[in-house]
C-alpha atoms as a PDB file:
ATOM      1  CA  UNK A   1    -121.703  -6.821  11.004  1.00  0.00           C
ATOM      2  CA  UNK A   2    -119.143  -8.492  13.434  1.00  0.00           C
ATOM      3  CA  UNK A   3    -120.469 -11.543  15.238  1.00  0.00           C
ATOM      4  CA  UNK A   4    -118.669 -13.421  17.491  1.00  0.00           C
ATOM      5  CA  UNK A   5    -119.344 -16.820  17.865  1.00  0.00           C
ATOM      6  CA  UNK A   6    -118.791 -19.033  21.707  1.00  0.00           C
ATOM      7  CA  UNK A   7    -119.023 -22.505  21.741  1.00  0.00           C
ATOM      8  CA  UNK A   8    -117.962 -24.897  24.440  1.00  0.00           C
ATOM      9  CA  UNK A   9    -115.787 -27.940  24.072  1.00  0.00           C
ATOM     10  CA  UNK A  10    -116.385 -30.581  26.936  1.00  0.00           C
ATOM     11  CA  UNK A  11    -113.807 -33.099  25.784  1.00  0.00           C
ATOM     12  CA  UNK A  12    -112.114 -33.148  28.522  1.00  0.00           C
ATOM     13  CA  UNK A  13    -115.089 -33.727  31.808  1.00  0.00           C
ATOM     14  CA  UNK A  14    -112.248 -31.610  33.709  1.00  0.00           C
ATOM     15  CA  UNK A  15    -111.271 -28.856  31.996  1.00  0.00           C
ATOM     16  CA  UNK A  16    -113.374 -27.067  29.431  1.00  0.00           C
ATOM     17  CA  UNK A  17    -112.201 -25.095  26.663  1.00  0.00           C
ATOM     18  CA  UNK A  18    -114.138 -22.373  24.973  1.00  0.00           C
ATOM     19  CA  UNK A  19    -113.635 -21.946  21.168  1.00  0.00           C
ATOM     20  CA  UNK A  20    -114.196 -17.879  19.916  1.00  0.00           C
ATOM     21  CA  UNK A  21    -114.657 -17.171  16.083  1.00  0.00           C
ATOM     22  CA  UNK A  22    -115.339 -13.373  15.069  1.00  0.00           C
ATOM     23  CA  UNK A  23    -116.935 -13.244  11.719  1.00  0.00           C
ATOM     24  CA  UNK A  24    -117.215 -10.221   9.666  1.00  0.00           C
ATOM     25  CA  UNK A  25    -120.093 -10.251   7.491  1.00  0.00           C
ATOM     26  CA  UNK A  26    -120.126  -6.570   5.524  1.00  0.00           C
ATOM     27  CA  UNK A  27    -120.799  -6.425   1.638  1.00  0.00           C
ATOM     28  CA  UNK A  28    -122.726  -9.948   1.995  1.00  0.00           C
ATOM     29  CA  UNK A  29    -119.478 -12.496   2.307  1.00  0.00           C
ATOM     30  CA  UNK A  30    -118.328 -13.296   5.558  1.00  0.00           C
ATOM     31  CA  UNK A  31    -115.054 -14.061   5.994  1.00  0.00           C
ATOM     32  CA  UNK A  32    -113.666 -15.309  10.100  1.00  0.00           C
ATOM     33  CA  UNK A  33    -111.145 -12.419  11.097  1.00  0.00           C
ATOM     34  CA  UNK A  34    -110.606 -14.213  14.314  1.00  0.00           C
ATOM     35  CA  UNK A  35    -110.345 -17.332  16.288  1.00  0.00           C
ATOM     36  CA  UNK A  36    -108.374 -18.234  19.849  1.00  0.00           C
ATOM     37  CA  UNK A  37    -109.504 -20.533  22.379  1.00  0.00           C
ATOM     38  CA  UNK A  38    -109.552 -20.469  25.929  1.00  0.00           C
ATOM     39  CA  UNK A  39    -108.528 -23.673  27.918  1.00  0.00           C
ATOM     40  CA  UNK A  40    -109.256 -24.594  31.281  1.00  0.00           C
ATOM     41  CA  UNK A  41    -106.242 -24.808  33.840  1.00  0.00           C
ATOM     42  CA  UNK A  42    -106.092 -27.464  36.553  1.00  0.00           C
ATOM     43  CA  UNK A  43    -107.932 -25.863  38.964  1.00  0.00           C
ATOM     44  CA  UNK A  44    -111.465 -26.348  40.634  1.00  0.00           C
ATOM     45  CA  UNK A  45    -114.528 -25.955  38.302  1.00  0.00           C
ATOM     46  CA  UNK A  46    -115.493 -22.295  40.120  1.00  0.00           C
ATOM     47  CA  UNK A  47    -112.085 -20.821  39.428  1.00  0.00           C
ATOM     48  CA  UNK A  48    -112.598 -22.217  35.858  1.00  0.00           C
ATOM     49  CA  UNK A  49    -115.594 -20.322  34.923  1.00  0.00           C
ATOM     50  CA  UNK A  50    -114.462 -17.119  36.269  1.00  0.00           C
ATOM     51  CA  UNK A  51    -111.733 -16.786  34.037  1.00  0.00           C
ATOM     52  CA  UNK A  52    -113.195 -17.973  31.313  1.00  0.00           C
ATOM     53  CA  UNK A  53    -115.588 -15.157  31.811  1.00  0.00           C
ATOM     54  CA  UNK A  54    -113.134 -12.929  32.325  1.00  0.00           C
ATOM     55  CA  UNK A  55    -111.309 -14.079  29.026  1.00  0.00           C
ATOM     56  CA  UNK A  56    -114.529 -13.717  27.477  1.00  0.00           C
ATOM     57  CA  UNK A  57    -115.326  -9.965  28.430  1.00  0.00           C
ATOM     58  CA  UNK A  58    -111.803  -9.484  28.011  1.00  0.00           C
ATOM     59  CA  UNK A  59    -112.047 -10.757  24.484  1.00  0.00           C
ATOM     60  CA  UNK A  60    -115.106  -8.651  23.214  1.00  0.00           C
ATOM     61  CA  UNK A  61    -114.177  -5.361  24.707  1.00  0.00           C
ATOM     62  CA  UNK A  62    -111.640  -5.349  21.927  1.00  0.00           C
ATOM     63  CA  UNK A  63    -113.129  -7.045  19.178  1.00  0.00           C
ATOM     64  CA  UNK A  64    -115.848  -4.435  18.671  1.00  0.00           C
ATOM     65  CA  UNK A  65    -118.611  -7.374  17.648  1.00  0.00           C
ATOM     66  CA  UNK A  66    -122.324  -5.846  17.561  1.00  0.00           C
ATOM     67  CA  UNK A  67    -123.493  -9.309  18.687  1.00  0.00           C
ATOM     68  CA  UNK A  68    -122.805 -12.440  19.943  1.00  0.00           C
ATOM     69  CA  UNK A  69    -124.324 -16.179  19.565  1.00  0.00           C
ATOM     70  CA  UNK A  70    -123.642 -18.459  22.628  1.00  0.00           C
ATOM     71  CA  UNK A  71    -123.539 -22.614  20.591  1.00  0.00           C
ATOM     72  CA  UNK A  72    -125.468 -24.379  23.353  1.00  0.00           C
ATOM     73  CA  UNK A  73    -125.426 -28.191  24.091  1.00  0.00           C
ATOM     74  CA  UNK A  74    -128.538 -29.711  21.656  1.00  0.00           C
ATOM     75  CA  UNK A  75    -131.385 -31.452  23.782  1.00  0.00           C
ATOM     76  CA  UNK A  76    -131.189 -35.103  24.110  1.00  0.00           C
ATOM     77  CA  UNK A  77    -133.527 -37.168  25.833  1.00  0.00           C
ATOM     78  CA  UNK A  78    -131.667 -40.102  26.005  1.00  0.00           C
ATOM     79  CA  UNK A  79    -128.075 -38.274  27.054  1.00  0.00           C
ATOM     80  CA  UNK A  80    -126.363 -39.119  29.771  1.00  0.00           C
ATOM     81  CA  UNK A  81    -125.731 -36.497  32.611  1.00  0.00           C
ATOM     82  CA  UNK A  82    -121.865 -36.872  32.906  1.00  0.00           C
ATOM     83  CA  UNK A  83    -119.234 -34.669  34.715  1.00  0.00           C
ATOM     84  CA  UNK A  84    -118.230 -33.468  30.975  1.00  0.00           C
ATOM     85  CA  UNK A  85    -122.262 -32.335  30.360  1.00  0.00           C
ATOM     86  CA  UNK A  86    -122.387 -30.977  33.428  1.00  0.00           C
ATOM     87  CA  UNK A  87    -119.817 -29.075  33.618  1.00  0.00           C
ATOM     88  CA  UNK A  88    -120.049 -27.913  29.711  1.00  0.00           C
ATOM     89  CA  UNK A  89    -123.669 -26.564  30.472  1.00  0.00           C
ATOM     90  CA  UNK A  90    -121.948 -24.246  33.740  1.00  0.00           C
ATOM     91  CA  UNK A  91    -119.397 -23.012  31.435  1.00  0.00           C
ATOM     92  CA  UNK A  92    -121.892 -21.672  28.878  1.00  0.00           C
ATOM     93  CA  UNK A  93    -123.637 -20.043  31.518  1.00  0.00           C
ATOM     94  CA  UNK A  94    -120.369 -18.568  32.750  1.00  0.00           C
ATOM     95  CA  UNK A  95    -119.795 -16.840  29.208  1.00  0.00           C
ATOM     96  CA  UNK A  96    -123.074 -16.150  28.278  1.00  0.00           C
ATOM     97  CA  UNK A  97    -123.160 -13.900  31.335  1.00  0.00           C
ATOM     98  CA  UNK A  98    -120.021 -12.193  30.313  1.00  0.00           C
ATOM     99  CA  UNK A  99    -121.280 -11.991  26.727  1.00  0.00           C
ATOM    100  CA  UNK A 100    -124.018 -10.377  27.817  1.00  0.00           C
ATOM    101  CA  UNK A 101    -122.094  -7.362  30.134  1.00  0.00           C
ATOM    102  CA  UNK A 102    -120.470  -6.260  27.100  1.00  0.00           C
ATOM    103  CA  UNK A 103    -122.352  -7.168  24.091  1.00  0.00           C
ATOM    104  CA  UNK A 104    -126.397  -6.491  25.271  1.00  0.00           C
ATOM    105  CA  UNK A 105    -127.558  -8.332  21.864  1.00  0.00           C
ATOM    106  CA  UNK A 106    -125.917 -12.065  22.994  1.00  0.00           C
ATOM    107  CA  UNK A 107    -128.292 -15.029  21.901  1.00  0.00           C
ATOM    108  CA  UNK A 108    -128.097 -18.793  22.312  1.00  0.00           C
ATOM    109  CA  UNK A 109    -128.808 -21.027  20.102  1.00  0.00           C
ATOM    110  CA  UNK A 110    -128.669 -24.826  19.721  1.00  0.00           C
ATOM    111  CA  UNK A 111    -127.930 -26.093  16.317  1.00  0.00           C
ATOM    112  CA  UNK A 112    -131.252 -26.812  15.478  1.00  0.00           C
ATOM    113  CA  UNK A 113    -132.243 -22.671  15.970  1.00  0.00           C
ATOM    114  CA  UNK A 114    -128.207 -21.940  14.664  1.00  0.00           C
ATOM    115  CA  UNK A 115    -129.923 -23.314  11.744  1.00  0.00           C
ATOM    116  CA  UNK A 116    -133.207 -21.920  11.363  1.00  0.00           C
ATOM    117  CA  UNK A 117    -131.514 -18.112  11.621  1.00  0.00           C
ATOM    118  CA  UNK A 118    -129.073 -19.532   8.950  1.00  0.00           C
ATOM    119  CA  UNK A 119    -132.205 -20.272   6.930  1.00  0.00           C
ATOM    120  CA  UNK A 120    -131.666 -23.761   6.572  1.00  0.00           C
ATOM    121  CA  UNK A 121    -131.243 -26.956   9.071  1.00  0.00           C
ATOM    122  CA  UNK A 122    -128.432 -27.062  11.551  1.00  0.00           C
ATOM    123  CA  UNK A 123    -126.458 -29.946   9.171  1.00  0.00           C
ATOM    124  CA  UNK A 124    -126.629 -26.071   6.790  1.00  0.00           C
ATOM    125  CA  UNK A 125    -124.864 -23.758   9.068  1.00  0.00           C
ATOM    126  CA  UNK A 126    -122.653 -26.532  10.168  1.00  0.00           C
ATOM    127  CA  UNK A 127    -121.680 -27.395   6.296  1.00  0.00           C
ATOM    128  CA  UNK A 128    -121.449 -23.332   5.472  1.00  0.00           C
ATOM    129  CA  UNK A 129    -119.112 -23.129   9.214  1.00  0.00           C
ATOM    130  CA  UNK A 130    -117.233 -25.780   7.680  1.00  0.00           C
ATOM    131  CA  UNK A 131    -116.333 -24.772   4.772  1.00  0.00           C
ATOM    132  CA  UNK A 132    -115.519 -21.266   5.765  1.00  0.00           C
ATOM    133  CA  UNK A 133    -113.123 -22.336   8.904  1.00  0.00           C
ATOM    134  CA  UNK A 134    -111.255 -24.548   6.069  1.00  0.00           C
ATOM    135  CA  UNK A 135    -111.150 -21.670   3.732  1.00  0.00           C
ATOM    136  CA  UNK A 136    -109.290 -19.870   6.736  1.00  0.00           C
ATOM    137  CA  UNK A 137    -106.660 -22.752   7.439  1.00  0.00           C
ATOM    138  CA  UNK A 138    -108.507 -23.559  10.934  1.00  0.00           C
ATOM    139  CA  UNK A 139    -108.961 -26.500  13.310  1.00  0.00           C
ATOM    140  CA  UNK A 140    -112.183 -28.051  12.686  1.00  0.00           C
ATOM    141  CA  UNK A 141    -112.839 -27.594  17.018  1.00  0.00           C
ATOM    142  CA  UNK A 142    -113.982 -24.439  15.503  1.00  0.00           C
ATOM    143  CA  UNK A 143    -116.642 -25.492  13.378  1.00  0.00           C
ATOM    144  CA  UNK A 144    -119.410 -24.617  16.393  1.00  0.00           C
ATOM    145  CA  UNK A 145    -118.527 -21.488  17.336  1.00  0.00           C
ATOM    146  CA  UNK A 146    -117.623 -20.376  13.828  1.00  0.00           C
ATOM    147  CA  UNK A 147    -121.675 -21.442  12.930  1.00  0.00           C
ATOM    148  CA  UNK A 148    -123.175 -19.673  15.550  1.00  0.00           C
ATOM    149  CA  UNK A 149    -120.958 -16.705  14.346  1.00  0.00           C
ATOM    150  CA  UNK A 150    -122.620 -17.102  10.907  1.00  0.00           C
ATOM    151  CA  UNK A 151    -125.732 -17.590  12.495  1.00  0.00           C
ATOM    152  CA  UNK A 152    -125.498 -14.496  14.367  1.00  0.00           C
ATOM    153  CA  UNK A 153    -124.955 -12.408  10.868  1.00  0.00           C
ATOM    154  CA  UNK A 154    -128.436 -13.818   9.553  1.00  0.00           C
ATOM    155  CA  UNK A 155    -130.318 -12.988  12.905  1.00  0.00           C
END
């Protein structure tokens, strides 16, 4: 099964960028055959999202994945609301939209749930997401997307 995997990376409050890992998981071991990221542009927040989105469905009309697993901000009680959150929970929205117009069977998933579909705790899929972006030569920003990807394969 290919998965693709969408996380969002509010480090900057101004500019998100959105992290992609497709993971191939046929014959049981799943190895990433994929991973690019798409970074925000100076340019108002609205103007942001769309082409994110349209990087997005751009993205998974030629990747051929059978599913896709939006990483979504964990819940924190105690969290500040800052530009940065604020702005990282619009962007998921923006993708998981265009997820969702060209691959129907799109999910989100905090880490906590990333976890439980892994069949473990989210500290699991994050260790197994780990490993397997190292094993690939990657930058760790692509530890989140790269564990909903392997979440995605277990769903």
């Amino acid at each position: 099964m290919r998965v693709v995997g969408l996380a969002v990376d509010a480090m900057d409050n101004e500019r998100p960028a959105i992290h992609v890992v497709l993971v191939e998981d046929s014959g049981g071991t799943a190895t990433i055959e994929d991973a690019t990221d798409f970074n925000g542009d100076d340019e108002p927040m609205p103007d942001q999202m769309h082409h994110a989105a349209e990087g997005v469905r751009t993205y998974l009309k030629s990747a051929g994945a059978e599913r896709v697993v939006v990483r979504v901000a964990d819940f924190n009680a105690q969290a500040r609301q800052t530009k940065g959150t604020k702005n990282r929970l619009r962007m998921e929205g923006a993708i998981t939209s265009a997820a969702t117009s060209v691959v129907p069977d799109t999910h989100l998933a905090t880490g906590k749930d990333a976890g439980q579909w892994f069949g473990g705790s989210k500290a699991d899929v994050e260790a197994a997401a780990t490993t397997l972006v190292e094993a690939s030569s990657l930058h760790k920003r692509f530890g989140e997307a790269a564990s909903a990807a392997l979440a995605g394969t277990a769903l």
